[in-house]
Protein backbone atom coordinates (compact mmCIF):
# COMPACT_ATOMS: atom_id res chain seq x y z
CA UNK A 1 -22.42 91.76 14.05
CA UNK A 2 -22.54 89.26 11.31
CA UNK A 3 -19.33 87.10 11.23
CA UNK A 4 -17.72 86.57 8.06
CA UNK A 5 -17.49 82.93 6.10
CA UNK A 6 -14.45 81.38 7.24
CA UNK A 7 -13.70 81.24 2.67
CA UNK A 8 -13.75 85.31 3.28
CA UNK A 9 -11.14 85.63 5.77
CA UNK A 10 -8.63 82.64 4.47
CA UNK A 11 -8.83 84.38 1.04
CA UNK A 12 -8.11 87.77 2.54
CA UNK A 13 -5.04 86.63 4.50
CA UNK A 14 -3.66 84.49 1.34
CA UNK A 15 -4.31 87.25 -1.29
CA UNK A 16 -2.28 89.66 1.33
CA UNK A 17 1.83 89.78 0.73
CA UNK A 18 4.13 92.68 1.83
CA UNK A 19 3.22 94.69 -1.40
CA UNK A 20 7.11 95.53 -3.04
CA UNK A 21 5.71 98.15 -5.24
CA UNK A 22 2.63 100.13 -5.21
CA UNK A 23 0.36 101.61 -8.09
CA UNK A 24 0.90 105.36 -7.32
CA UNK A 25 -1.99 106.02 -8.90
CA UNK A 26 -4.32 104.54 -6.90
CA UNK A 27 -5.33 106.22 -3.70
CA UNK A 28 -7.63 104.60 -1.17
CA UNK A 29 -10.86 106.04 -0.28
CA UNK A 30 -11.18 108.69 2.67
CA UNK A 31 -13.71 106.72 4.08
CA UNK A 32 -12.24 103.08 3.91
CA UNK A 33 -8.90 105.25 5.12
CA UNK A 34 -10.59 106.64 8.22
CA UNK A 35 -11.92 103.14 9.02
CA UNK A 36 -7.96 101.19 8.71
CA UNK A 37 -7.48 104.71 11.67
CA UNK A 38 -9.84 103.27 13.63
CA UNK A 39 -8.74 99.67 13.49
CA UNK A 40 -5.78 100.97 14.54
CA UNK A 41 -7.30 103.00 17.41
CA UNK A 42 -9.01 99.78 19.07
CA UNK A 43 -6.04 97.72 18.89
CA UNK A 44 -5.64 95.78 22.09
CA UNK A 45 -2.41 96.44 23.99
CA UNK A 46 -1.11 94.99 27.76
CA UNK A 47 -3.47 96.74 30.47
CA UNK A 48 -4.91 98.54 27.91
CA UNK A 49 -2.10 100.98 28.45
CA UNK A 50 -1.66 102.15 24.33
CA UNK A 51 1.87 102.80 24.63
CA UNK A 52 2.00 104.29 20.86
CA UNK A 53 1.72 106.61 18.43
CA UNK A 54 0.57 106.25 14.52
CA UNK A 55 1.69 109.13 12.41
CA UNK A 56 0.12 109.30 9.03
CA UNK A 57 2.28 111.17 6.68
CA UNK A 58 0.37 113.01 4.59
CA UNK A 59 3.78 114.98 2.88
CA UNK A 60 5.20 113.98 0.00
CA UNK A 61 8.46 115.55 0.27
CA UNK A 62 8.66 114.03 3.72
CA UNK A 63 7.76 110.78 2.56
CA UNK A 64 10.64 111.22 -0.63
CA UNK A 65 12.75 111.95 2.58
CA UNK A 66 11.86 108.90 4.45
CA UNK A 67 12.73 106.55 0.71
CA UNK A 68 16.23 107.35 1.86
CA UNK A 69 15.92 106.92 5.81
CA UNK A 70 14.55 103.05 4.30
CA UNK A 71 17.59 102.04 2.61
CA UNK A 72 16.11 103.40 -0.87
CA UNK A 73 12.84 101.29 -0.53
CA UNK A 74 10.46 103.54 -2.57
CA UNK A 75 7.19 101.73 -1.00
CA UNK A 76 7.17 104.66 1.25
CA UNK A 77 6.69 107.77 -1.35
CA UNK A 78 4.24 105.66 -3.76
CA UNK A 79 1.94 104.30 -1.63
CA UNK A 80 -1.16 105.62 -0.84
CA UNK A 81 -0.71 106.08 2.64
CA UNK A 82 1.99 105.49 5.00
CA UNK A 83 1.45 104.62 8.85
CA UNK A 84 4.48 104.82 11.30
CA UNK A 85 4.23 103.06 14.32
CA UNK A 86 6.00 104.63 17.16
CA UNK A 87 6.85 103.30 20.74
CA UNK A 88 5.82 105.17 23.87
CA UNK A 89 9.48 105.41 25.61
CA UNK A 90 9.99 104.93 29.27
CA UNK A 91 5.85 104.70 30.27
CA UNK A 92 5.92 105.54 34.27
CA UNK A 93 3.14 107.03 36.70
CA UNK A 94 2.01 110.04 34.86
CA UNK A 95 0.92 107.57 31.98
CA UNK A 96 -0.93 105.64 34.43
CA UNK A 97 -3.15 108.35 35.88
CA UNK A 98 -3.42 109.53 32.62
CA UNK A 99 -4.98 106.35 31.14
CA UNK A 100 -6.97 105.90 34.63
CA UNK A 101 -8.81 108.96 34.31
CA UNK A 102 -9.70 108.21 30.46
CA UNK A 103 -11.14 105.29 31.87
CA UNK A 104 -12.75 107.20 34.55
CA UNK A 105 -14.05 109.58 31.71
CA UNK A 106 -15.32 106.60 28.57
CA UNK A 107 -16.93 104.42 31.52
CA UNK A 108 -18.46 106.96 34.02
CA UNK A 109 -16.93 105.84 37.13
CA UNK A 110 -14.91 107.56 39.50
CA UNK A 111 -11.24 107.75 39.45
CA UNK A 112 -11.16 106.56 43.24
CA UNK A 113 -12.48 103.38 42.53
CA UNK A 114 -10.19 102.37 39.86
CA UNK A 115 -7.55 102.75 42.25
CA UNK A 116 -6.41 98.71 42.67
CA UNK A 117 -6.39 98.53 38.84
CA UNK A 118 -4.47 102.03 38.76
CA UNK A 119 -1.81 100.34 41.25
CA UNK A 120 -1.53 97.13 39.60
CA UNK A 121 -0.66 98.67 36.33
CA UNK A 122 1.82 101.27 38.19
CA UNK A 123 3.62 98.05 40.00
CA UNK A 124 4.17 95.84 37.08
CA UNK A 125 5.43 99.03 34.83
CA UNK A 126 7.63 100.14 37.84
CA UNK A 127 9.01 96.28 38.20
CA UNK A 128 9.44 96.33 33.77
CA UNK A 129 11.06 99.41 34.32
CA UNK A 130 13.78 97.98 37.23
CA UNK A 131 14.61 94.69 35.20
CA UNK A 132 15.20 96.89 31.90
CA UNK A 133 12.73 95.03 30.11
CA UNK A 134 10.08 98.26 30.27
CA UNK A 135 10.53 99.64 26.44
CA UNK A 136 10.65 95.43 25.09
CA UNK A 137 7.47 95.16 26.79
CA UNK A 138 5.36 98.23 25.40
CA UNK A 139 7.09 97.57 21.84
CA UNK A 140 5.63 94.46 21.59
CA UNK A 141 2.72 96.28 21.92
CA UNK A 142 3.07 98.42 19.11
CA UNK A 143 3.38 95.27 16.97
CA UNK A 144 0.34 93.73 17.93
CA UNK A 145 -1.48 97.00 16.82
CA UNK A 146 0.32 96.45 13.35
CA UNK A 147 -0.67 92.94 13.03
CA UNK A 148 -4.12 94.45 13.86
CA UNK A 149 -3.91 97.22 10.91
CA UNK A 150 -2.81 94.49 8.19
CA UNK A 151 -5.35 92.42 9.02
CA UNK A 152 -7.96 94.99 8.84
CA UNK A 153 -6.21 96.44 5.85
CA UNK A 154 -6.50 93.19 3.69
CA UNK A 155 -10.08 92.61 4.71
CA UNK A 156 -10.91 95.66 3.21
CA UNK A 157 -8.89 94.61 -0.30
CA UNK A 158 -5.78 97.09 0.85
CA UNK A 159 -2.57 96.14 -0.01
CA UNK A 160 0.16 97.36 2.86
CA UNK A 161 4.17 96.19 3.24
CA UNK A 162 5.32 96.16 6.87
CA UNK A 163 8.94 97.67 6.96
CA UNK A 164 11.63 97.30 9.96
CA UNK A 165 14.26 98.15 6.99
CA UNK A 166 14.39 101.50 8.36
CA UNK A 167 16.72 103.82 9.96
CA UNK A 168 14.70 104.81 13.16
CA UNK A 169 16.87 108.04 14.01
CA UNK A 170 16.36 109.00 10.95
CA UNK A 171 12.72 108.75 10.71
CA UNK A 172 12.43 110.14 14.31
CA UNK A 173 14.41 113.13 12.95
CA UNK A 174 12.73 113.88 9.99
CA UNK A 175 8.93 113.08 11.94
CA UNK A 176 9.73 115.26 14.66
CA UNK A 177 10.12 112.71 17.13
CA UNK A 178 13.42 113.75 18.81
CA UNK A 179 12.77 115.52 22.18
CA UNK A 180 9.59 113.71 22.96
CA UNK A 181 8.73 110.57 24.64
CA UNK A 182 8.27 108.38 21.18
CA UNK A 183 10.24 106.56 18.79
CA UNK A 184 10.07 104.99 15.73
CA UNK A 185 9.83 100.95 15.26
CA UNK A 186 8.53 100.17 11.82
CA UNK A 187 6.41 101.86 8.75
CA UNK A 188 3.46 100.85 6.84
CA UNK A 189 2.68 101.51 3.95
CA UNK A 190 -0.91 100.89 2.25
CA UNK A 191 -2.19 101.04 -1.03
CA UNK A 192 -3.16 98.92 -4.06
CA UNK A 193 -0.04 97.00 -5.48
CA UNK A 194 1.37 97.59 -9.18
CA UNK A 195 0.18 95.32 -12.13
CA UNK A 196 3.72 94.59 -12.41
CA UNK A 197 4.74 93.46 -8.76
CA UNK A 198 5.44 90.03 -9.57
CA UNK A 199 5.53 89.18 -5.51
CA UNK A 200 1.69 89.64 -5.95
CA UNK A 201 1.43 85.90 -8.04
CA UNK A 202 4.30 84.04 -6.36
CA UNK A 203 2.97 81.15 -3.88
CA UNK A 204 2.80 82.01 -0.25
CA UNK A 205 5.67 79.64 1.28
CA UNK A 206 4.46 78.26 4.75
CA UNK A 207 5.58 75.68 6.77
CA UNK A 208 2.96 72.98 6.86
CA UNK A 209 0.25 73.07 9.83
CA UNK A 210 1.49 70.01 11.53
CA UNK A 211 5.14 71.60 11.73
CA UNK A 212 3.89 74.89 13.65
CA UNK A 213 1.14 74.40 15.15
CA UNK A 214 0.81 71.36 18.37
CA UNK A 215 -2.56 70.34 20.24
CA UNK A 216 -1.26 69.07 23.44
């Protein structure tokens, strides 16, 4: 792998901004699409565990629906493409053997000898679970994997708008998501921003380097 110039990734993270209004025009390419799915497939998560689901919404009557579940933000039904991130609820032994024997499966080893790792992962999710800090925990996950998908996303010149302004019982009602183990955290949209966004000129506004960030 060839590493990119430090200049390439500064000016991909300064020319990114959470994109108020897209160009509904502009759709981005299947392949540079399939490519943001797989950055958000290896997204690194506590224990590997991958306590998430991504559902791309393809419908645009669904997505017109979801305008409304977002306090009438529109990014949602003119963007390209619109990712939502959903939290793997209450994670308990069954999700453990199930990730086990993936690993088992990608790695060619036995299930038997993953069994230290197996219990490790079952304690700490059983202790998570008995302080109610279990579904905290594995959401913080999920937001990791959208930090991961912006990134990716602006490297590749796609504009995207991360959205918490969101009704999440909504969304989980109109996604499907009632009855089943997930539950929706935040959206995504991606796309290529409108000429006339005029958050696309405006000056990022950071606090200086020296306020946030100590060597000790």
């Amino acid at each position: 792998m060839t590493p990119l110039a430090d200049s390439q990734l500064l000016a991909a993270l300064n020319w990114r901004y959470a994109t108020k209004k897209f160009d509904p025009a502009r759709k981005i390419p299947a392949a540079t699409w399939t490519t943001l799915e797989q950055a958000l497939v290896l997204a690194p998560s506590s224990f590997g565990l991958q306590p998430w689901k991504f559902l791309v919404v393809d419908s645009p009557a669904v997505r017109q629906k979801l305008v409304a579940a977002s306090w009438g933000q529109t990014q949602p039904a003119e963007a390209s493409h619109l990712v939502v991130f959903a939290v793997h609820k209450d994670l308990g032994a069954a999700d453990v053997a199930h990730f086990v024997q993936r690993i088992a499966e990608v790695r060619g080893v036995t299930v038997e000898s993953l069994t230290p790792y197996h219990n490790i992962m079952a304690q700490s999710l059983a202790g998570a679970k008995a302080g109610g800090t279990l579904d905290a925990w594995q959401s913080r996950q999920v937001y990791i994997a959208l930090g991961q998908f912006m990134a990716a996303a602006a490297l590749l010149g796609i504009d995207t708008c991360p959205m918490e302004g969101l009704i999440p019982a909504q969304y989980d009602e109109l996604l499907g998501l009632v009855g089943t183990p997930y539950s929706t955290l935040c959206a995504c949209p991606a796309g290529y921003r409108s000429s006339d966004d005029k958050y696309a000129t405006m000056p990022k506004v950071r606090f200086p380097v020296a306020e946030v960030i100590q060597h000790i």
